[in-house]
C-alpha atoms as a PDB file:
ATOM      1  CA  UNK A   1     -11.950   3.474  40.483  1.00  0.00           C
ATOM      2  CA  UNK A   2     -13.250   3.877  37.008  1.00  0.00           C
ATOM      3  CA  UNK A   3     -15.522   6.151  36.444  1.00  0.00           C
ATOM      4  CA  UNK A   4     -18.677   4.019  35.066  1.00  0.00           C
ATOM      5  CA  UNK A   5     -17.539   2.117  38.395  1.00  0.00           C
ATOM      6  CA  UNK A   6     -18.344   5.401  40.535  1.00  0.00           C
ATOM      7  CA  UNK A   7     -20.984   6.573  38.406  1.00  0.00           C
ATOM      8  CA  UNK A   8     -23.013   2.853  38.175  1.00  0.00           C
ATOM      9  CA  UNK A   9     -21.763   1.305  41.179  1.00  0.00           C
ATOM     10  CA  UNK A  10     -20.792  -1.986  38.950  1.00  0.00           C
ATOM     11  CA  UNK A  11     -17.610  -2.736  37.132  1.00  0.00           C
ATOM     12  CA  UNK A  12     -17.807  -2.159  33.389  1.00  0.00           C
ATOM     13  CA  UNK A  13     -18.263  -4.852  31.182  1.00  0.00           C
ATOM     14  CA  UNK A  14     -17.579  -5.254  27.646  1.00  0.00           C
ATOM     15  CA  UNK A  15     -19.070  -3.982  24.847  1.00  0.00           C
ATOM     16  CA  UNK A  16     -20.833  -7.017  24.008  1.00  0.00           C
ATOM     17  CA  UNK A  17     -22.581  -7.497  27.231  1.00  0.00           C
ATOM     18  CA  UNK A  18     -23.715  -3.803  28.229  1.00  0.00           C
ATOM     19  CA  UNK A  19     -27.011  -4.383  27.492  1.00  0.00           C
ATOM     20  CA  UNK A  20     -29.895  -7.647  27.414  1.00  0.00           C
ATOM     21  CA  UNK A  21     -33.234  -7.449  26.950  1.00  0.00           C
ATOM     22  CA  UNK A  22     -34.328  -8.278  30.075  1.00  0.00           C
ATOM     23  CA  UNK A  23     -32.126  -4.966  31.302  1.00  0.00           C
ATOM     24  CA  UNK A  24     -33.950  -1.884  29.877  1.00  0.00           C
ATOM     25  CA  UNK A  25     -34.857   0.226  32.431  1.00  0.00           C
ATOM     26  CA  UNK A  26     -36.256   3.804  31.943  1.00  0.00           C
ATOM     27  CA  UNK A  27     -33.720   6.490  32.909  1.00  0.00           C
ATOM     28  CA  UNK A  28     -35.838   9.173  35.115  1.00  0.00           C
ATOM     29  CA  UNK A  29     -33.997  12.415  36.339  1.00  0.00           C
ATOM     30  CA  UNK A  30     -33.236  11.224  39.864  1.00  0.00           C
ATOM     31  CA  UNK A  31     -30.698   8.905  38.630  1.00  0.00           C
ATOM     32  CA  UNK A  32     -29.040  12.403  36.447  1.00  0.00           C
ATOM     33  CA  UNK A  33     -29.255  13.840  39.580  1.00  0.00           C
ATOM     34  CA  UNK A  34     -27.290  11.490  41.611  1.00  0.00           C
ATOM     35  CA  UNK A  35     -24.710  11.090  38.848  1.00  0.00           C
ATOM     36  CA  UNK A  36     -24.432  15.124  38.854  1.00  0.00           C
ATOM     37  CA  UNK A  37     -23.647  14.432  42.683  1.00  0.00           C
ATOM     38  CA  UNK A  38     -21.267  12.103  42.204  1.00  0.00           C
ATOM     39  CA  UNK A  39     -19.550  13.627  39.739  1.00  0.00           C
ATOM     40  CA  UNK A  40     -19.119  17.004  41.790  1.00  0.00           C
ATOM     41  CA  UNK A  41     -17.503  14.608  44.408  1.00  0.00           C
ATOM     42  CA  UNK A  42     -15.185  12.665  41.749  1.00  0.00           C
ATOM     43  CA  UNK A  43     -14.140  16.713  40.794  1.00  0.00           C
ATOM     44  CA  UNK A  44     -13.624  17.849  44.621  1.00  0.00           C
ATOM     45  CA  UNK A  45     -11.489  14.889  45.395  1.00  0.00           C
ATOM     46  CA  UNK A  46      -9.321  15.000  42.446  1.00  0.00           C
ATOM     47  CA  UNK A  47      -8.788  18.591  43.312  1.00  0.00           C
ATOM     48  CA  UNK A  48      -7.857  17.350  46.713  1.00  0.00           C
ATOM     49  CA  UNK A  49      -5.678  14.643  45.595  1.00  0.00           C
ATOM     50  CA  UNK A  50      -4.366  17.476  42.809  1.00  0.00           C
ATOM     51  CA  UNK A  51      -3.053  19.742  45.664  1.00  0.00           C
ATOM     52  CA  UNK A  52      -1.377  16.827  47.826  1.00  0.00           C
ATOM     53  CA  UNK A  53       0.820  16.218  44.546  1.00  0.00           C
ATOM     54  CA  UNK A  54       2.141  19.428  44.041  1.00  0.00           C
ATOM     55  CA  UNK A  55       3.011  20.304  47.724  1.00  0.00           C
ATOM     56  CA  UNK A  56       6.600  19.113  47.810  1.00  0.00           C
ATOM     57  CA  UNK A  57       6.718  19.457  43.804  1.00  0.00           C
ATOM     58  CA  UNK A  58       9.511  22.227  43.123  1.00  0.00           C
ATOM     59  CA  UNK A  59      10.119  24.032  39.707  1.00  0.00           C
ATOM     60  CA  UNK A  60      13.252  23.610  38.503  1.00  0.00           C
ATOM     61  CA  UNK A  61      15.073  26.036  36.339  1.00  0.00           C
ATOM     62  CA  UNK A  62      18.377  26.868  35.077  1.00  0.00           C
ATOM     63  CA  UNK A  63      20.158  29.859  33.731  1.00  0.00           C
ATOM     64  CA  UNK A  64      22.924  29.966  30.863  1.00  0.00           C
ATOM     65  CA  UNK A  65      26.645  29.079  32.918  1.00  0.00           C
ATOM     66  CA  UNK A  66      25.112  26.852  35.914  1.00  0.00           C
ATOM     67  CA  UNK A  67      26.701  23.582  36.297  1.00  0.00           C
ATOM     68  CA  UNK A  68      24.845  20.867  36.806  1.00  0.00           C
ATOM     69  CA  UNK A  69      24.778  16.943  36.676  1.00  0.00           C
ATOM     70  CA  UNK A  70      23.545  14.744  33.955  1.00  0.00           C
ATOM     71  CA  UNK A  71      21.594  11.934  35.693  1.00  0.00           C
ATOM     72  CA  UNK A  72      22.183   8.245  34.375  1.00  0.00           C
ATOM     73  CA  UNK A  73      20.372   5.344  35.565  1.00  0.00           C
ATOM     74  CA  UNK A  74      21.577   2.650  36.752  1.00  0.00           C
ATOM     75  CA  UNK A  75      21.018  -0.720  34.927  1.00  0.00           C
ATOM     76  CA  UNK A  76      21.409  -4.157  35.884  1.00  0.00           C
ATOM     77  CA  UNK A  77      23.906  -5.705  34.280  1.00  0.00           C
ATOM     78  CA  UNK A  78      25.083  -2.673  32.291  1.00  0.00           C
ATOM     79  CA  UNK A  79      28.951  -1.405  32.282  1.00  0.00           C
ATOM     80  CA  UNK A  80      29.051   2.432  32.479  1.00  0.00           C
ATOM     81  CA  UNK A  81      31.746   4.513  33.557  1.00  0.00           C
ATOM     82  CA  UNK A  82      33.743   1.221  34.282  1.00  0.00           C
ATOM     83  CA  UNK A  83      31.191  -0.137  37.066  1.00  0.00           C
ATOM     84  CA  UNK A  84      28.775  -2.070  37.113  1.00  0.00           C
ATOM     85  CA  UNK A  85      24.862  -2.498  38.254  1.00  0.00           C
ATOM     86  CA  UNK A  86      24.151  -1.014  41.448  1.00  0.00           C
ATOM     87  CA  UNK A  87      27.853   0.443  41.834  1.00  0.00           C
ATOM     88  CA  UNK A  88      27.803   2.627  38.637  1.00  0.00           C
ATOM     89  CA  UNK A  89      27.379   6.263  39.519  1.00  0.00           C
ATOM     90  CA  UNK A  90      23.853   7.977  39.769  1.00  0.00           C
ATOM     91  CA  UNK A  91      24.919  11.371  38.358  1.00  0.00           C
ATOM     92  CA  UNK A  92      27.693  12.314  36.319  1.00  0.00           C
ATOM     93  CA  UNK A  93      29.000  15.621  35.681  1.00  0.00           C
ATOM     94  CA  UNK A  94      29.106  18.820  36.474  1.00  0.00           C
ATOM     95  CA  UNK A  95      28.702  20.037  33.276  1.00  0.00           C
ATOM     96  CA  UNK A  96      28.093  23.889  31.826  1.00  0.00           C
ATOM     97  CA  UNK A  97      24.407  24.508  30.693  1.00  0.00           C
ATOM     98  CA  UNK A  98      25.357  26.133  27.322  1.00  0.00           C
ATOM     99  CA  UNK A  99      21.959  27.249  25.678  1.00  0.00           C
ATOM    100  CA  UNK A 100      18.638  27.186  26.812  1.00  0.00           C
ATOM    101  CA  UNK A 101      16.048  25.309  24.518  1.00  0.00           C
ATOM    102  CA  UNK A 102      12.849  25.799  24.975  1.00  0.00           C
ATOM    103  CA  UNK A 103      10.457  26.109  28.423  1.00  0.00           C
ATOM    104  CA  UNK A 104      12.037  22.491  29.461  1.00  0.00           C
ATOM    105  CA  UNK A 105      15.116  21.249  27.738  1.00  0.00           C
ATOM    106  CA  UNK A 106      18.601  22.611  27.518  1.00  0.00           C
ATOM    107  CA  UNK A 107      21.611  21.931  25.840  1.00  0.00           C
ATOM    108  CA  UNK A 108      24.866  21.476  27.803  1.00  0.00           C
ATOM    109  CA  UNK A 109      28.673  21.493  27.175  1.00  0.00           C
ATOM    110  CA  UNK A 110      29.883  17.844  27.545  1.00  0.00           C
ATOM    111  CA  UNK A 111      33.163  16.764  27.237  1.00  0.00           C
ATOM    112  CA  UNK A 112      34.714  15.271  23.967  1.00  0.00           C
ATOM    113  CA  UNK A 113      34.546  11.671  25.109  1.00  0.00           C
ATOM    114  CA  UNK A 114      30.882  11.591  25.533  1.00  0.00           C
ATOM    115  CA  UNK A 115      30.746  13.242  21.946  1.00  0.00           C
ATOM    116  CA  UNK A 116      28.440  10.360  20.964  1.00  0.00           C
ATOM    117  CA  UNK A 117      25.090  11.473  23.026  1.00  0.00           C
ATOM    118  CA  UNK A 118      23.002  14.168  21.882  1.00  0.00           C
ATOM    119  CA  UNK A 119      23.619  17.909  23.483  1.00  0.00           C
ATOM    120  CA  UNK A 120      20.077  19.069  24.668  1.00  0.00           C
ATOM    121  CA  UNK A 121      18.468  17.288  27.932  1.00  0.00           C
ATOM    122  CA  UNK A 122      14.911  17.409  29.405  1.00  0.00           C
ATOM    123  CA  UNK A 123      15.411  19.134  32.968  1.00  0.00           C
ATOM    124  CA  UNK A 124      14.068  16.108  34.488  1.00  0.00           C
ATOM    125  CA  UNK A 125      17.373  14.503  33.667  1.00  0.00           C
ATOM    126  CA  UNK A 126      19.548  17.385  35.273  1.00  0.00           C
ATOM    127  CA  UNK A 127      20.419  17.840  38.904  1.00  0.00           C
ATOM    128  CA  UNK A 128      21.637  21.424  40.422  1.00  0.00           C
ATOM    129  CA  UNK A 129      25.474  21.211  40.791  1.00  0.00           C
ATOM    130  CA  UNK A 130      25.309  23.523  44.596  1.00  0.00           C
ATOM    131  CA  UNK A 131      29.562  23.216  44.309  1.00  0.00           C
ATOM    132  CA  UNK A 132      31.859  25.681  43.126  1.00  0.00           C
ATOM    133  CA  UNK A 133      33.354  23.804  40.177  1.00  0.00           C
ATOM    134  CA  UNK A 134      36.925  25.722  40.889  1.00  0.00           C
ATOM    135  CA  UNK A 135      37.254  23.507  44.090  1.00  0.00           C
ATOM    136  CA  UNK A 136      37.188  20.037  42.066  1.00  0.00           C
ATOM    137  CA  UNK A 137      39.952  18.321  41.932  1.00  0.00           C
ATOM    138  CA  UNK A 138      40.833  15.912  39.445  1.00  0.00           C
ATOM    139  CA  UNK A 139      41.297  12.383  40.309  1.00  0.00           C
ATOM    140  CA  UNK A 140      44.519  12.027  38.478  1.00  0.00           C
ATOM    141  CA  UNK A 141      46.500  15.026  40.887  1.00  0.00           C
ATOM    142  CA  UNK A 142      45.778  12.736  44.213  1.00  0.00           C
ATOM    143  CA  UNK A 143      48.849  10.705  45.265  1.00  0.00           C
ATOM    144  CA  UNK A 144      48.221   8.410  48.114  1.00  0.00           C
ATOM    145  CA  UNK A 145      50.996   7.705  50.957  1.00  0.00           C
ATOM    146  CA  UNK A 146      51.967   4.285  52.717  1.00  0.00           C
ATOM    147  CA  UNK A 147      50.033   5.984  55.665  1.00  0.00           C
ATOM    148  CA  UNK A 148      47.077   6.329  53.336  1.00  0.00           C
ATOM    149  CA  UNK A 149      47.542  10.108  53.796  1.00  0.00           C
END
């Protein structure tokens, strides 16, 4: 709820109307009081609500040489990485982190063909490769047999 909501106990109207004549009332220090109250509850329960949030909440943070993934979202209705929609992939990568930049951003090697997007990412965008890069094996090297073998 708003806080004039909590504070009043009515929704807040517009400028126009917060006052009529027929309205003023004297303000006597029972009614600070109570708002004093109710503010100490609005603080205790945002405090409460504060420490729910950052339970499962993680920091996340890189050194120079970690692979990781560069997250892409997918779009409906947008061709990346030859699919489409739904099918096109969540994370691409891995990818060397090159140079850190600043407490949250870093910049990362990519290859040439995605030369046209910019070098440095928030860490919000990059996902922990856990792989050993060195076991990858490139999509081109895989022959299939009749047998699907």
């Amino acid at each position: 709820m708003a806080p004039h909501e909590a504070l009043y106990g009515t929704r807040c109207r517009s400028p126009i109307g917060w006052f009529k004549v027929s309205e003023a009332e004297f303000i006597g220090p029972d009614l600070v009081l109570q708002a004093k109250e109710k503010v100490k509850v609005i603080q205790e329960r945002l405090k409460l609500q504060n420490s729910y949030t950052y339970v499962r909440r993680k920091q996340l943070e890189f050194e120079v040489d970690d692979s990781v993934y560069l997250r892409v979202s997918p779009m409906k209705g947008v061709m990346r990485f030859g699919k489409k929609g739904k099918l096109s992939p969540r994370c691409i990568g891995p990818y060397r982190i090159y140079k850190r930049v600043g407490n949250v951003a870093y910049e990362l090697e990519l290859p040439q063909k995605l030369a046209v997007i910019h070098l440095v990412f928030h860490i919000f965008i990059l996902k922990k490769c856990l792989d050993d890069p060195s076991l990858i094996v490139p999509i081109e090297n895989i022959e299939i047999k009749d047998r699907l073998s």
